[in-house]
Structures are given as structure tokens and as C-alpha cells.
N, C-alpha and C. Protein backbone atom coordinates (compact mmCIF):
# COMPACT_ATOMS: atom_id res chain seq x y z
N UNK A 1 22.18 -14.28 3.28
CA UNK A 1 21.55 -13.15 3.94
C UNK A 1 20.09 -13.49 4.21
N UNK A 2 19.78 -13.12 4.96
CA UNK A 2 18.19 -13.71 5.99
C UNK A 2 16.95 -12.81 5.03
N UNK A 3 16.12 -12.88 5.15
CA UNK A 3 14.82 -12.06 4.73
C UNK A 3 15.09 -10.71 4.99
N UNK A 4 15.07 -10.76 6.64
CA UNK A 4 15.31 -9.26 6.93
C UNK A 4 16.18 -7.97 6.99
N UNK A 5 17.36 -9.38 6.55
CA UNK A 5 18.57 -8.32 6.34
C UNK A 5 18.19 -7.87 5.20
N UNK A 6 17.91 -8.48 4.26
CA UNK A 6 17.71 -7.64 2.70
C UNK A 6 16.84 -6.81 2.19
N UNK A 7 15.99 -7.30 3.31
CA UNK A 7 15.08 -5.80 3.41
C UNK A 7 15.68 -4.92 3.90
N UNK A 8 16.02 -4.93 5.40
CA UNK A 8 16.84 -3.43 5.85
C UNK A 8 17.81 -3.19 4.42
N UNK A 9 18.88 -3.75 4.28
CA UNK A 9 19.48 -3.19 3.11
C UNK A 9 18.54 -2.37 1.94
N UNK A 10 17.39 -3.05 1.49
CA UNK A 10 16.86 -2.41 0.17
C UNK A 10 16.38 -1.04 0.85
N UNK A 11 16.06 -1.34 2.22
CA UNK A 11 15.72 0.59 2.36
C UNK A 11 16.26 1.37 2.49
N UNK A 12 18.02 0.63 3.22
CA UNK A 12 18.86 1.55 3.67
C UNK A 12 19.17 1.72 2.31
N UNK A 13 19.49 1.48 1.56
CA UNK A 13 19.76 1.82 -0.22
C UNK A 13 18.83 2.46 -0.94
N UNK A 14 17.82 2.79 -1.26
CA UNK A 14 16.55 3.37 -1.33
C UNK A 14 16.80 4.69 -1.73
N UNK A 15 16.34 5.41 -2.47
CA UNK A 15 16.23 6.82 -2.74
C UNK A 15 15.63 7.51 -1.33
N UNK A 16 16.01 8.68 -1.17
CA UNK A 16 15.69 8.98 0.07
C UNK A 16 14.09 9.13 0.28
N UNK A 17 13.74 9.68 -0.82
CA UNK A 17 11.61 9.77 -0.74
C UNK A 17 11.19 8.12 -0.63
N UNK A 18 11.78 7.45 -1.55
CA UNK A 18 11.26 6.12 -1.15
C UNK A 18 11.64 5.66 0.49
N UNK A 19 12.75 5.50 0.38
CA UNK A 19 12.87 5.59 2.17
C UNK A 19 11.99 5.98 3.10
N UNK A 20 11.41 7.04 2.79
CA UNK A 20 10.92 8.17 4.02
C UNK A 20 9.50 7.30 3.46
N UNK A 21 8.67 7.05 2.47
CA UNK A 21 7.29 6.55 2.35
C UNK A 21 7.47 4.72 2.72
N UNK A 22 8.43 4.16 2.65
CA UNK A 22 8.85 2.91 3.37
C UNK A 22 8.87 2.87 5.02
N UNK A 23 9.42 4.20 5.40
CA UNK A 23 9.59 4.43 6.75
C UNK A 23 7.91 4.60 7.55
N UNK A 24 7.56 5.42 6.77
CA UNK A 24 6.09 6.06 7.12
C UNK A 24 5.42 4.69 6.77
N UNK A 25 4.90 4.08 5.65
CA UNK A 25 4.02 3.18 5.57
C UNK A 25 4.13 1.96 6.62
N UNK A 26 5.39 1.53 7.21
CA UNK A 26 5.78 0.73 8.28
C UNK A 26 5.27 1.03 9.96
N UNK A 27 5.53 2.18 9.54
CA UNK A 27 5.26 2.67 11.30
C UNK A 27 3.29 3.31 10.93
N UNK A 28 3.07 3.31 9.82
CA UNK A 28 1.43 3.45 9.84
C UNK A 28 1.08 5.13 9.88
N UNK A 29 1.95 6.25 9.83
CA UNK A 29 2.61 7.28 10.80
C UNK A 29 2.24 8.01 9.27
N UNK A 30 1.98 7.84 7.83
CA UNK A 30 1.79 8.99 6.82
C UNK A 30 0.94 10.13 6.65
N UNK A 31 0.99 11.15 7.69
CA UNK A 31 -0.26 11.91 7.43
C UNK A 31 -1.75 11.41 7.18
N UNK A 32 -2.19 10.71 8.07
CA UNK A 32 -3.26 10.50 8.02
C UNK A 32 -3.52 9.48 6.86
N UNK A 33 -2.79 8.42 6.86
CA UNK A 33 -2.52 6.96 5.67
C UNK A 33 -2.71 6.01 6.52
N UNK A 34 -3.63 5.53 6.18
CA UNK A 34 -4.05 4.19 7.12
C UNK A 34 -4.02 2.74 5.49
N UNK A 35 -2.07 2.45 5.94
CA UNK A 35 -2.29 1.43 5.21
C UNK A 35 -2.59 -0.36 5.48
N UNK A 36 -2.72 -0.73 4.01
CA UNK A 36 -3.59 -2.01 4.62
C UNK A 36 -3.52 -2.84 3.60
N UNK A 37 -3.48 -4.13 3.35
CA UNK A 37 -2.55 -5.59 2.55
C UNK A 37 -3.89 -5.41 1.23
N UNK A 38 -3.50 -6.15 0.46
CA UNK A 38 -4.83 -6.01 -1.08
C UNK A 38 -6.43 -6.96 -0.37
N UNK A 39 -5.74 -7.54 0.69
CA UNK A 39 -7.08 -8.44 1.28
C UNK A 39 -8.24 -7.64 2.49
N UNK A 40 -7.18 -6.98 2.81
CA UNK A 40 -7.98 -5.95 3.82
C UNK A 40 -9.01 -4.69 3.11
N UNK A 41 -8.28 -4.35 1.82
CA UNK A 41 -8.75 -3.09 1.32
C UNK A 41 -9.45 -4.29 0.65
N UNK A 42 -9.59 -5.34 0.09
CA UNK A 42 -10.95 -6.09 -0.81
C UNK A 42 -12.03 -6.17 0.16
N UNK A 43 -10.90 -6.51 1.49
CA UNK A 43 -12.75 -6.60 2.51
C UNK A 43 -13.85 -5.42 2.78
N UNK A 44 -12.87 -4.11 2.70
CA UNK A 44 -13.41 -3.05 2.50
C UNK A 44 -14.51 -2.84 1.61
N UNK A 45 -13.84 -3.01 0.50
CA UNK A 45 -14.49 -2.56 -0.85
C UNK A 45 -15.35 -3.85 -1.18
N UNK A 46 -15.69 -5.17 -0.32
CA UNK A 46 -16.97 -6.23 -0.80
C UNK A 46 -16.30 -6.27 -2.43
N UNK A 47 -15.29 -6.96 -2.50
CA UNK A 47 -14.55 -7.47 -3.93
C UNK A 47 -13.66 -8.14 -3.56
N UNK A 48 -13.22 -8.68 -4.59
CA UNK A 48 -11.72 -9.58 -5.20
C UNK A 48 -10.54 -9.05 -4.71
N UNK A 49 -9.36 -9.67 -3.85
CA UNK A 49 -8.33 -8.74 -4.06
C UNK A 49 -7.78 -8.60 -5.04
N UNK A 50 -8.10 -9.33 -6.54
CA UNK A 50 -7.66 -9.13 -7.80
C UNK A 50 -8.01 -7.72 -8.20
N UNK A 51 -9.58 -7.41 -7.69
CA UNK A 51 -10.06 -6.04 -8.20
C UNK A 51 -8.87 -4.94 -7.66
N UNK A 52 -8.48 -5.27 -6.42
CA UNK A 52 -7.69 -3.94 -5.66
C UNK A 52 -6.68 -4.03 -6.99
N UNK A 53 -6.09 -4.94 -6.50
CA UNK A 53 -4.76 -5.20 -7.58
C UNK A 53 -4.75 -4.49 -9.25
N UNK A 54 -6.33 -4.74 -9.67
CA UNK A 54 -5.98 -3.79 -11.06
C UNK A 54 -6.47 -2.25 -10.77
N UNK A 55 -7.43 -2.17 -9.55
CA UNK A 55 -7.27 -0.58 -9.58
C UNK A 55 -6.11 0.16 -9.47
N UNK A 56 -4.97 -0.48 -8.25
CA UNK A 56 -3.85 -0.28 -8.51
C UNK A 56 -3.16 0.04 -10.01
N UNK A 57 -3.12 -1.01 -10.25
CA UNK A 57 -2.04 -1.06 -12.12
C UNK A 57 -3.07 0.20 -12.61
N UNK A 58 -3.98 0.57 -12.34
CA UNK A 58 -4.86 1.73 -13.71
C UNK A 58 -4.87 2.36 -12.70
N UNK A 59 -4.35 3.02 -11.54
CA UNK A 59 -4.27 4.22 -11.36
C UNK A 59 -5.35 4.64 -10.66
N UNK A 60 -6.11 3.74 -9.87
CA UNK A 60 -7.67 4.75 -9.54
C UNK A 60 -7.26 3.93 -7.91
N UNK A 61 -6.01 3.56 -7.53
CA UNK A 61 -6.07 3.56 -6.03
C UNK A 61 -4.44 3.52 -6.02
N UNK A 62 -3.75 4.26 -4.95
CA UNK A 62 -2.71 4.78 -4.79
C UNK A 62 -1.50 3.44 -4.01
N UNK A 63 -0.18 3.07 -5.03
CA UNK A 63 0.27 1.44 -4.44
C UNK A 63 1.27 2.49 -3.39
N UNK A 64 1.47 1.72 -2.42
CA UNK A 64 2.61 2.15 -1.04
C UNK A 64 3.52 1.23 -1.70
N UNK A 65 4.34 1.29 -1.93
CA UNK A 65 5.24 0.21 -2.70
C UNK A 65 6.39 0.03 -1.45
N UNK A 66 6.40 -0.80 -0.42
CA UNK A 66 7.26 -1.39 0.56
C UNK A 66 8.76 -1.98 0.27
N UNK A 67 8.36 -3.03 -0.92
CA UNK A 67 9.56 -3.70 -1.19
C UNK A 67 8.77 -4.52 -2.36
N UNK A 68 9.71 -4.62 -3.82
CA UNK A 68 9.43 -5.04 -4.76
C UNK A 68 8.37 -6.33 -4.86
N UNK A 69 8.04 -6.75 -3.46
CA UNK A 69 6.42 -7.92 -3.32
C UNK A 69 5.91 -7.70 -2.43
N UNK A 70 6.04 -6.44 -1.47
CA UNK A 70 5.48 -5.90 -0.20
C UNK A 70 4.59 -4.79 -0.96
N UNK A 71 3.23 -4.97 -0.99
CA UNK A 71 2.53 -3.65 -1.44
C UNK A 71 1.38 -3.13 -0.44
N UNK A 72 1.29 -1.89 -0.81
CA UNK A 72 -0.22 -1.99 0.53
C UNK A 72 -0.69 -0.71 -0.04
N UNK A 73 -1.90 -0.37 0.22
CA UNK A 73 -3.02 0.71 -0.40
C UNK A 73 -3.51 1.40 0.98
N UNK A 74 -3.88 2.59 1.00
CA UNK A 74 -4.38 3.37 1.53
C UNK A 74 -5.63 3.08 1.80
N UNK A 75 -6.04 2.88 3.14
CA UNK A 75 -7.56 2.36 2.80
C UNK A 75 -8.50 3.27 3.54
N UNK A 76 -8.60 4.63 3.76
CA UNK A 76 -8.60 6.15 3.45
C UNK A 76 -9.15 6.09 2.07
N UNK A 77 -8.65 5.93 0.88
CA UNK A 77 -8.71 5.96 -0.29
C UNK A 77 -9.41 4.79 -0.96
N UNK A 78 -9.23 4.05 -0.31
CA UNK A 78 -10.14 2.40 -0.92
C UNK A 78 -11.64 2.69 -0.15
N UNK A 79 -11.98 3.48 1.04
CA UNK A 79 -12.76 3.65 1.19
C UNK A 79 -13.90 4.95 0.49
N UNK A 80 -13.12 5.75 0.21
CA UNK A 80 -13.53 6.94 -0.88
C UNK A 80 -14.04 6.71 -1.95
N UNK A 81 -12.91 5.51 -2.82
CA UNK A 81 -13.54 4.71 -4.09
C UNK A 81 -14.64 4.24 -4.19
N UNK A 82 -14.59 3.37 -3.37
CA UNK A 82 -16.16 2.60 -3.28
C UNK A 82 -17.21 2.81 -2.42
N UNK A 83 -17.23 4.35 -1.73
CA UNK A 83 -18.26 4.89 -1.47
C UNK A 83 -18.90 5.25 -2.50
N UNK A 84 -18.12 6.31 -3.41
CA UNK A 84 -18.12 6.29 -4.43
C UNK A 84 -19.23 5.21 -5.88
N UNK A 85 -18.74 4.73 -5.80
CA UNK A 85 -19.27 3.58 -6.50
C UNK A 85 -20.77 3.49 -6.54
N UNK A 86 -21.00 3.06 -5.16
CA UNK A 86 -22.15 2.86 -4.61
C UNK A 86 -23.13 3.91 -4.60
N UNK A 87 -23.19 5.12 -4.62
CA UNK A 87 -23.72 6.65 -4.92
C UNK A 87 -24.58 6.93 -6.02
């Protein structure tokens, strides 16, 4: 089975909320969710994409979880953080 078939499968299999935030984070389309890879939201935030990566794991930036190595962050929210910061 190819890459992409097993992706379509893992979504078409998917709990239906995961589905629908797989569906939305793909098409870019979540209520006003502008998502974006751990390198884009580091360029944002002038850091590490390691840093995104543990704000993720602790909870202080929100994971889009795509497919069990597909992740992406809100960067809406990566931008809030580290306005934040800087204040």
C-alpha cells in the first residue's frame, strides 16, 4: 500500500471528530486556524523547532494531530504566545 493510500485509510477510519479536524486542518478551512509545520511556527516565534515541539507536549500550544508523524500548530496561537512573551 503506497503512502497515500494509508493515509486516506487512517482518516477514512478515524473517529468522526478526528476526521472532521483532519479534514479542516488539510483544507486550512478551521474557523479561523491558520495551520503551519513546527518550522514555520519556530520562524514565527524566533526559536528552535524543538521549543514548538515541547510547548506542544506541556500544553501551552494546541497539536492538530494529522496522522500519527503529521503534526501542525495553529499559528494564530503561536503568535499570541510569543507576543506574549515579549510584553
Amino acid at each position: 500500500m503506497t503512502e497515500q493510500a494509508e493515509l486516506i485509510d487512517a482518516v477514512l477510519n478515524a473517529p468522526a471528530e478526528r476526521r472532521a479536524a483532519i479534514m479542516s486542518a488539510a483544507r486550512g478551512t478551521d474557523s479561523g486556524v491558520r495551520s503551519g509545520t513546527r518550522k514555520e511556527a519556530a520562524a514565527i516565534g524566533r526559536c528552535h523547532p524543538r521549543t514548538i515541539q515541547r510547548y506542544g507536549q506541556e500544553g501551552k500550544l494546541r497539536v492538530i494531530r494529522i496522522s500519527p508523524r503529521r503534526i501542525r500548530y495553529d499559528l494564530n496561537e503561536v503568535e499570541r504566545l510569543f507576543s506574549g512573551l515579549t510584553e
